[in-house]
N, C-alpha and C. Protein backbone atom coordinates (compact mmCIF):
# COMPACT_ATOMS: atom_id res chain seq x y z
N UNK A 1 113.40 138.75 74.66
CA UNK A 1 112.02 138.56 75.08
C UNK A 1 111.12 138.84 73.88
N UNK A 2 110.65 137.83 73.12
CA UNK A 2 109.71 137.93 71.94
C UNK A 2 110.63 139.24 71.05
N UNK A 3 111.70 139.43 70.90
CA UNK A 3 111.80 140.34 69.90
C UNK A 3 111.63 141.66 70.40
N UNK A 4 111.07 142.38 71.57
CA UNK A 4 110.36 143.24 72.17
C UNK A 4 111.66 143.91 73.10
N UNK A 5 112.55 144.92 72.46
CA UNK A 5 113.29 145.42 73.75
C UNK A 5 112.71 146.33 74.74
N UNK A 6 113.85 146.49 75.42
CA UNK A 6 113.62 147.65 76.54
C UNK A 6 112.58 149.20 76.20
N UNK A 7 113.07 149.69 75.08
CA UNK A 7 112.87 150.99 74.35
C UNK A 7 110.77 150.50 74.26
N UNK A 8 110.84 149.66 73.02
CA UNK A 8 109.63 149.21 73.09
C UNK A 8 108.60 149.20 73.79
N UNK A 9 109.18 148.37 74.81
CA UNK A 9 108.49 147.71 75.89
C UNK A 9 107.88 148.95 76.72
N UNK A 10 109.16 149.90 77.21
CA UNK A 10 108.02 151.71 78.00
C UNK A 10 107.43 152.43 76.81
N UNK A 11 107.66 151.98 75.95
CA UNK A 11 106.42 152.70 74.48
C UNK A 11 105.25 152.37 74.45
N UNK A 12 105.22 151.02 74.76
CA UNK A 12 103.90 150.45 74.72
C UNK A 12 103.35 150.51 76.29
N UNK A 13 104.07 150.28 77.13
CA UNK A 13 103.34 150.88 78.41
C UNK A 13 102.91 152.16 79.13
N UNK A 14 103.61 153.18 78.28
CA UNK A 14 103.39 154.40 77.90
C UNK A 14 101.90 154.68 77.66
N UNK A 15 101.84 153.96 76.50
CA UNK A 15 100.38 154.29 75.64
C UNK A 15 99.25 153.67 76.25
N UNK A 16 99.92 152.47 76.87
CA UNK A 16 98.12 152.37 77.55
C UNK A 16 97.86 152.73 78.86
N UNK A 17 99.15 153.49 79.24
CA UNK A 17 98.44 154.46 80.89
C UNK A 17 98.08 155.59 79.99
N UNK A 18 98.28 155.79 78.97
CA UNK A 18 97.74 157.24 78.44
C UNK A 18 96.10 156.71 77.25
N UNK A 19 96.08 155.62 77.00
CA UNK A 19 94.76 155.10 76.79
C UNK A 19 93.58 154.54 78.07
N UNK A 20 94.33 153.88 78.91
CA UNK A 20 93.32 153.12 79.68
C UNK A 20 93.21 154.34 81.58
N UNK A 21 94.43 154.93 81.65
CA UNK A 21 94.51 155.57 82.69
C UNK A 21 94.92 154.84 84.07
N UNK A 22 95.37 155.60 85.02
CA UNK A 22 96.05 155.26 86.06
C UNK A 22 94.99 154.26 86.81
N UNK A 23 93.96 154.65 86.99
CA UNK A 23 92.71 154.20 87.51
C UNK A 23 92.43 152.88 87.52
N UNK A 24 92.33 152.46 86.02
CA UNK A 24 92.00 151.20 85.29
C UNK A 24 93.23 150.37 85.33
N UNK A 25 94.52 150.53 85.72
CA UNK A 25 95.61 149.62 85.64
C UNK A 25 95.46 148.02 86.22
N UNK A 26 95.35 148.94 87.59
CA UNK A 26 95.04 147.75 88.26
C UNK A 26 93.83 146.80 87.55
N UNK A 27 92.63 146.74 87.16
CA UNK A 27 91.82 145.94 86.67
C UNK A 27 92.41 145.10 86.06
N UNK A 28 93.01 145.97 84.94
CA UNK A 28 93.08 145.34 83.81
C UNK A 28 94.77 144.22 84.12
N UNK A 29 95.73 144.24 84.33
CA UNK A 29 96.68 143.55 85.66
C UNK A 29 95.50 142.09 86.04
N UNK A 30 94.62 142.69 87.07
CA UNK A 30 93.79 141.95 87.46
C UNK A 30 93.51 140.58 86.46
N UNK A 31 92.41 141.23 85.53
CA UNK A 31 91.98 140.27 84.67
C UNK A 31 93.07 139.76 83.78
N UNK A 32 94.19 140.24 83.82
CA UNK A 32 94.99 139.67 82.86
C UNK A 32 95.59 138.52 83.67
N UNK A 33 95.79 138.56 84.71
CA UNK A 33 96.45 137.82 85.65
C UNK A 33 95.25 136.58 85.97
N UNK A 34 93.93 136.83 85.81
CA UNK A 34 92.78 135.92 85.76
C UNK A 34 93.05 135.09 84.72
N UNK A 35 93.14 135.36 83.43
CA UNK A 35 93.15 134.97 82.19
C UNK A 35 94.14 133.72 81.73
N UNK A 36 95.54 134.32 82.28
CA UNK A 36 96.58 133.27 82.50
C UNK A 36 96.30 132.25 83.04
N UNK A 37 96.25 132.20 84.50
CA UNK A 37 95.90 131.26 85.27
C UNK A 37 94.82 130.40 84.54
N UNK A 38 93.45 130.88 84.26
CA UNK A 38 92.47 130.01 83.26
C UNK A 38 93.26 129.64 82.53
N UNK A 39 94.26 129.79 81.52
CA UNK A 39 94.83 129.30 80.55
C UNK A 39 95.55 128.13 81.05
N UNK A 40 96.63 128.57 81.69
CA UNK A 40 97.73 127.69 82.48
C UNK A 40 96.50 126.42 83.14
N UNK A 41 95.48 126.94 83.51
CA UNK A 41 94.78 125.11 84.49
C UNK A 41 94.39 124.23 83.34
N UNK A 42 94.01 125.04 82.19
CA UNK A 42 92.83 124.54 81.03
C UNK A 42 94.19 123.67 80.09
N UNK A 43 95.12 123.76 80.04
CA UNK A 43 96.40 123.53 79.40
C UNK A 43 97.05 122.09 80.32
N UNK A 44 97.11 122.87 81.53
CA UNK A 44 97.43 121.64 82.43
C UNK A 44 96.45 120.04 82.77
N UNK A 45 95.21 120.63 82.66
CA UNK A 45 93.91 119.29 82.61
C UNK A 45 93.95 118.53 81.30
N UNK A 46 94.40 119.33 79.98
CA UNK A 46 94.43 118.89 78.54
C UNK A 46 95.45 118.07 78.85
N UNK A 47 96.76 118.34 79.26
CA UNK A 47 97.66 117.34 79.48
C UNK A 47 97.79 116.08 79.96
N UNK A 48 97.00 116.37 80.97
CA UNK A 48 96.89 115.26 82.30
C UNK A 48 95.72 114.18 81.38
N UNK A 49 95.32 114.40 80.59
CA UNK A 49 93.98 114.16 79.85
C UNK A 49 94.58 113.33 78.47
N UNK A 50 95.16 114.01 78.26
CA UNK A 50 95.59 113.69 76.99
C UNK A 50 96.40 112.28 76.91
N UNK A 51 97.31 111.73 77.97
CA UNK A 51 97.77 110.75 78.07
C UNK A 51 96.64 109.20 78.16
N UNK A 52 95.82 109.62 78.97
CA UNK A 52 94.82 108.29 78.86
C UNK A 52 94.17 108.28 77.17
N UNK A 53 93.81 109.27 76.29
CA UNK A 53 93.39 108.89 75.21
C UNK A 53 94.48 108.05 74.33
N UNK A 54 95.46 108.70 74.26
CA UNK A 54 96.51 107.79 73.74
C UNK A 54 96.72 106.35 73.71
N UNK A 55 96.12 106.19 75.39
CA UNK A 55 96.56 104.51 75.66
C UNK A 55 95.09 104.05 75.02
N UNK A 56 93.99 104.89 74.87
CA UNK A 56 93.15 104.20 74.80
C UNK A 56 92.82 103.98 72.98
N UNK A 57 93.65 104.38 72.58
CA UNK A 57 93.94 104.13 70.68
C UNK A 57 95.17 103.12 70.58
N UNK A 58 96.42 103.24 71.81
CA UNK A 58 96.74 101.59 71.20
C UNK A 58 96.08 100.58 71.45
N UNK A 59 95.10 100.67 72.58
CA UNK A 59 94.61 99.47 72.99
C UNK A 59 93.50 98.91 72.01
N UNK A 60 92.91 100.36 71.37
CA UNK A 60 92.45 99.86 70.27
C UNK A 60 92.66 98.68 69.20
């Protein structure tokens, strides 16, 4: 997984319940889980999108 083992991986999740706190997890989960999704639709419309310009440069 990206290079990133097991050991790593509770190191770094370690540090940001001990930076951001138990409290804030959930938010931040939240917006991260917001963020994706924006990504994933904005990625998926480029796609769907991207095929008509194509036809419209051979037709050129």
């Amino acid at each position: 997984m990206f290079g990133i083992g097991m050991p790593e991986l509770i190191i770094i999740l370690v540090i940001i319940l001990i930076i951001f706190g138990a409290g804030k997890l959930p938010e931040i989960g939240a917006g991260m889980g917001k963020a994706i999704r924006n990504f994933k639709g904005a990625t998926s419309e480029s796609e769907k999108r991207e095929p008509d310009k194509l036809e419209e440069k051979k037709e050129s």
